[in-house]
C-alpha atoms as a PDB file:
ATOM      1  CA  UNK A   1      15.781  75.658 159.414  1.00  0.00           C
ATOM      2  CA  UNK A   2      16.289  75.059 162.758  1.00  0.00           C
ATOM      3  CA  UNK A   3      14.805  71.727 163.369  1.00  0.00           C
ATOM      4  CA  UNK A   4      18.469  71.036 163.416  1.00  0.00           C
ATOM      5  CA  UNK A   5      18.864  72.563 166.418  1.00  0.00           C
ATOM      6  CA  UNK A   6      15.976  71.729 168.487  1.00  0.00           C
ATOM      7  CA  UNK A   7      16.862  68.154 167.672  1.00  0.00           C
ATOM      8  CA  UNK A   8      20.270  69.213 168.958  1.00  0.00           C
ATOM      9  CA  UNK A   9      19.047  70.592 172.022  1.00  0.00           C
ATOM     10  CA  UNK A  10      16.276  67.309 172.338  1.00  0.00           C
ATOM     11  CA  UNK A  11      19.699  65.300 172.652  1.00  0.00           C
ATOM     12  CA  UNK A  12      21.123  67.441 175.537  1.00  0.00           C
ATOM     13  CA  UNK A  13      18.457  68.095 177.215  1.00  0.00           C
ATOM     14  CA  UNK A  14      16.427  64.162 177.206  1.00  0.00           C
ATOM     15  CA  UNK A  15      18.335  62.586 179.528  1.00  0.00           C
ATOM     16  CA  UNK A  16      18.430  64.679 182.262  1.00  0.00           C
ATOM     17  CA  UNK A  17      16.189  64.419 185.319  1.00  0.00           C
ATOM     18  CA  UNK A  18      16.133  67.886 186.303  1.00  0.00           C
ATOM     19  CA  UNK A  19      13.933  69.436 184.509  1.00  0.00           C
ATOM     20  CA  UNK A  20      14.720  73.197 185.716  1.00  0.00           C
ATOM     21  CA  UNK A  21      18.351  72.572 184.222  1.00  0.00           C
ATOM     22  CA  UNK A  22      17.354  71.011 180.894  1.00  0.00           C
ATOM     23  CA  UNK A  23      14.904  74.106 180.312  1.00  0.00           C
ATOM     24  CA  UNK A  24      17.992  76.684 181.301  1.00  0.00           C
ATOM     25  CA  UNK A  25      20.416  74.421 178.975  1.00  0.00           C
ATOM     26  CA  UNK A  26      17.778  74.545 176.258  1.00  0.00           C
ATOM     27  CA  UNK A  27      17.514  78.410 176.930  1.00  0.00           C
ATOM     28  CA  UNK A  28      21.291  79.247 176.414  1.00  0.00           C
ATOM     29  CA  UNK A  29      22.046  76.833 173.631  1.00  0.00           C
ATOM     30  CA  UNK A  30      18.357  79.052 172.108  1.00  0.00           C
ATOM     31  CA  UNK A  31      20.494  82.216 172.662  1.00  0.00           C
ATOM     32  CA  UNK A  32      23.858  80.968 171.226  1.00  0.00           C
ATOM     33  CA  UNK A  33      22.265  79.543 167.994  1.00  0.00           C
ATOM     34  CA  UNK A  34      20.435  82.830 167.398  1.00  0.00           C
ATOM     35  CA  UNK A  35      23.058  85.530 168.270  1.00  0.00           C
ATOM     36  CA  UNK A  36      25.456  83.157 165.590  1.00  0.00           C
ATOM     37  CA  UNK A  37      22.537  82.957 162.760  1.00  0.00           C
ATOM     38  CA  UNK A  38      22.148  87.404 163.749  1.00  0.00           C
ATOM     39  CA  UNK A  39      26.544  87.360 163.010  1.00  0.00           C
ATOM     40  CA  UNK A  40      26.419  85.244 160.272  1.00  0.00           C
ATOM     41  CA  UNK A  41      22.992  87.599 158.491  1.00  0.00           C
ATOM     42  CA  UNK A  42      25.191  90.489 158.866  1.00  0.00           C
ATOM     43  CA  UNK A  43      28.022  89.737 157.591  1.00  0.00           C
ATOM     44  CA  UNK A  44      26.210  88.540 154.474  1.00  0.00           C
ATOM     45  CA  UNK A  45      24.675  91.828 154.516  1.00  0.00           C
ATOM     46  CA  UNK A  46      27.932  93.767 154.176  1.00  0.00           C
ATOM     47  CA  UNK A  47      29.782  91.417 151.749  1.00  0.00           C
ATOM     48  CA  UNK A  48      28.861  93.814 149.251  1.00  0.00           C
ATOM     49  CA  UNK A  49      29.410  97.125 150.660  1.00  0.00           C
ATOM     50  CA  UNK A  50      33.477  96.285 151.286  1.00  0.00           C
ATOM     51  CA  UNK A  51      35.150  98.705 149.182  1.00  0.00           C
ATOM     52  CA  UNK A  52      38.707  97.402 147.613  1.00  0.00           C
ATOM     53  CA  UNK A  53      41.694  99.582 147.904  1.00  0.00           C
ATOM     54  CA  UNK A  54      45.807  98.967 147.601  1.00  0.00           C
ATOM     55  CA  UNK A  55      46.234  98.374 151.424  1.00  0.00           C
ATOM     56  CA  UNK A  56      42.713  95.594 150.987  1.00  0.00           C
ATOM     57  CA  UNK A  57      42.173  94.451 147.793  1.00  0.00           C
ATOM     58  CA  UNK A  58      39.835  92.452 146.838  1.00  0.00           C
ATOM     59  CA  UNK A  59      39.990  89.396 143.823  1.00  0.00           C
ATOM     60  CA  UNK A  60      36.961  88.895 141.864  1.00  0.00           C
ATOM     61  CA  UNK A  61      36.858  86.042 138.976  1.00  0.00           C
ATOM     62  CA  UNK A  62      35.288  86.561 135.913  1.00  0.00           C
ATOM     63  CA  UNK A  63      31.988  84.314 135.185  1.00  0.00           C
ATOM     64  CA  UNK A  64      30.738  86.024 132.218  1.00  0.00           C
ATOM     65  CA  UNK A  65      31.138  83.354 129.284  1.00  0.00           C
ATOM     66  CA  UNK A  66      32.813  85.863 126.959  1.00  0.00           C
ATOM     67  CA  UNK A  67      35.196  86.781 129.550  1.00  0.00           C
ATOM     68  CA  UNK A  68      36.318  90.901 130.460  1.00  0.00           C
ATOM     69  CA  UNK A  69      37.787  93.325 127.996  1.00  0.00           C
ATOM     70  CA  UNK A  70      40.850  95.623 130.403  1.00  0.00           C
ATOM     71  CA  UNK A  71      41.198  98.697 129.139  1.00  0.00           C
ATOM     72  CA  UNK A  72      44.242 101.343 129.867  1.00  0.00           C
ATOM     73  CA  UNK A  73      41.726 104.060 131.701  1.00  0.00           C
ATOM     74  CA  UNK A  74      38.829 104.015 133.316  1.00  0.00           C
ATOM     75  CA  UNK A  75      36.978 105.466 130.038  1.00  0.00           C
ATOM     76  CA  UNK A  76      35.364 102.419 128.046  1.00  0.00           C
ATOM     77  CA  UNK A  77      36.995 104.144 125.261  1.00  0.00           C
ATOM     78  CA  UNK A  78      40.632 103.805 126.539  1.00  0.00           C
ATOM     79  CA  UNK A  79      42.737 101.948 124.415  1.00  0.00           C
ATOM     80  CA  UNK A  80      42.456  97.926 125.220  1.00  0.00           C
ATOM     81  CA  UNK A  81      45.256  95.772 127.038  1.00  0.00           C
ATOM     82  CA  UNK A  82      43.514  92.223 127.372  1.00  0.00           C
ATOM     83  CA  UNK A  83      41.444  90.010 127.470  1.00  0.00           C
ATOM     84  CA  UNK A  84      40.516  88.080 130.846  1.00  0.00           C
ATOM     85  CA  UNK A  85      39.324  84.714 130.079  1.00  0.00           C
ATOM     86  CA  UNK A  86      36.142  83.528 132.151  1.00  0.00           C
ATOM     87  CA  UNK A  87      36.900  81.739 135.238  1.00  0.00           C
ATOM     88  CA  UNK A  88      40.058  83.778 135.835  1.00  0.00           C
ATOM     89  CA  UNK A  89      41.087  85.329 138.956  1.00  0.00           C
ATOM     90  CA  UNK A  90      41.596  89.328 139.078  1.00  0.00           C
ATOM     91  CA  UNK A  91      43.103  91.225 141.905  1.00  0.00           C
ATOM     92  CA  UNK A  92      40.626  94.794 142.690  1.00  0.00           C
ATOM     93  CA  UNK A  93      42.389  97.783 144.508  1.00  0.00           C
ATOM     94  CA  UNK A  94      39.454 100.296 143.327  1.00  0.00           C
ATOM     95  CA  UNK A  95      36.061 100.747 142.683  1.00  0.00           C
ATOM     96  CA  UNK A  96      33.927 103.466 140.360  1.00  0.00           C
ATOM     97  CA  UNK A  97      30.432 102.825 140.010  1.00  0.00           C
ATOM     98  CA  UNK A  98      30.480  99.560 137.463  1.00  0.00           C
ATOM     99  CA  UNK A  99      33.977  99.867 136.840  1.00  0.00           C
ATOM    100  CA  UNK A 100      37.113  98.302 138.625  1.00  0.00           C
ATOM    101  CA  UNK A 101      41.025  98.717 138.486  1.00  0.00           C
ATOM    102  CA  UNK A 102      42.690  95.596 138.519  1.00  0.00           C
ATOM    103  CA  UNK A 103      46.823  95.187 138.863  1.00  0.00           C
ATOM    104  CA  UNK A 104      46.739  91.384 138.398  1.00  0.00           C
ATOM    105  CA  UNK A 105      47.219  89.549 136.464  1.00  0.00           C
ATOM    106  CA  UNK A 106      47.650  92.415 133.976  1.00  0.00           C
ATOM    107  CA  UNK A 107      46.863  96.501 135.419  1.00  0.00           C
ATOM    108  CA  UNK A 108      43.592  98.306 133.874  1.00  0.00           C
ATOM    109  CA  UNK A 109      39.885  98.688 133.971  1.00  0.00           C
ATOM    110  CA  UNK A 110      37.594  96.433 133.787  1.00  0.00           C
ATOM    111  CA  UNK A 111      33.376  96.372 133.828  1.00  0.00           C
ATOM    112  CA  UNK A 112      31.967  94.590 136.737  1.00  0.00           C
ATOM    113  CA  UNK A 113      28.617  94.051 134.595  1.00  0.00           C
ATOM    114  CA  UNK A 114      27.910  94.951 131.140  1.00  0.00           C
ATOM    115  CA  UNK A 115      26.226  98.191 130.796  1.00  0.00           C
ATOM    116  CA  UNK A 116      22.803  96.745 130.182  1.00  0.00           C
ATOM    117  CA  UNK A 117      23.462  95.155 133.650  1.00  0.00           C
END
């Protein structure tokens, strides 16, 4: 993955004469490339664990194919409002365990993943 790179660094570093430079050049550019790939793997790491709230929500779109029932309460028994259709776009402000409240495009509950996951 990061033949890229050392091709990169191949580039910079051919030309020169001096030798000494080319290997410090080659050290720093190293450095950069991994301390960006360690920023990059942790933020990956903590895309899940962001928990939505009214000051940060958070818009998920539905991908299931049958699209998501929104209910009035949290309970999956609450009375139904509507039906999302797949592929559209809903705005989060919280999160309880597999269930979300939503206040777009309509306000309710959803399921983030049916209940046999």
């Amino acid at each position: 993955s990061a033949s890229w790179f050392r091709q990169l660094v191949v580039e910079l570093t051919g030309g020169m004469e001096n030798l000494t430079t080319g290997a410090v050049l080659k050290d720093k550019l190293t450095n950069i490339a991994s301390d960006l790939i360690s920023k990059v793997d942790h933020t990956v790491q903590n895309l899940g664990k962001t928990k939505p709230s009214e000051d940060a929500p958070i818009t998920f779109k539905v991908v299931h194919r049958g699209g998501a029932l929104v209910r009035s309460g949290y309970e999956t028994t609450s009375a139904q409002v509507h039906q999302l259709s797949e592929g559209e776009i809903a705005t989060v402000v919280e999160q309880a365990g597999r269930r979300v409240r939503i206040i777009s495009p309509v306000e309710g509950w959803v399921s983030v993943e049916t209940k046999d996951g």
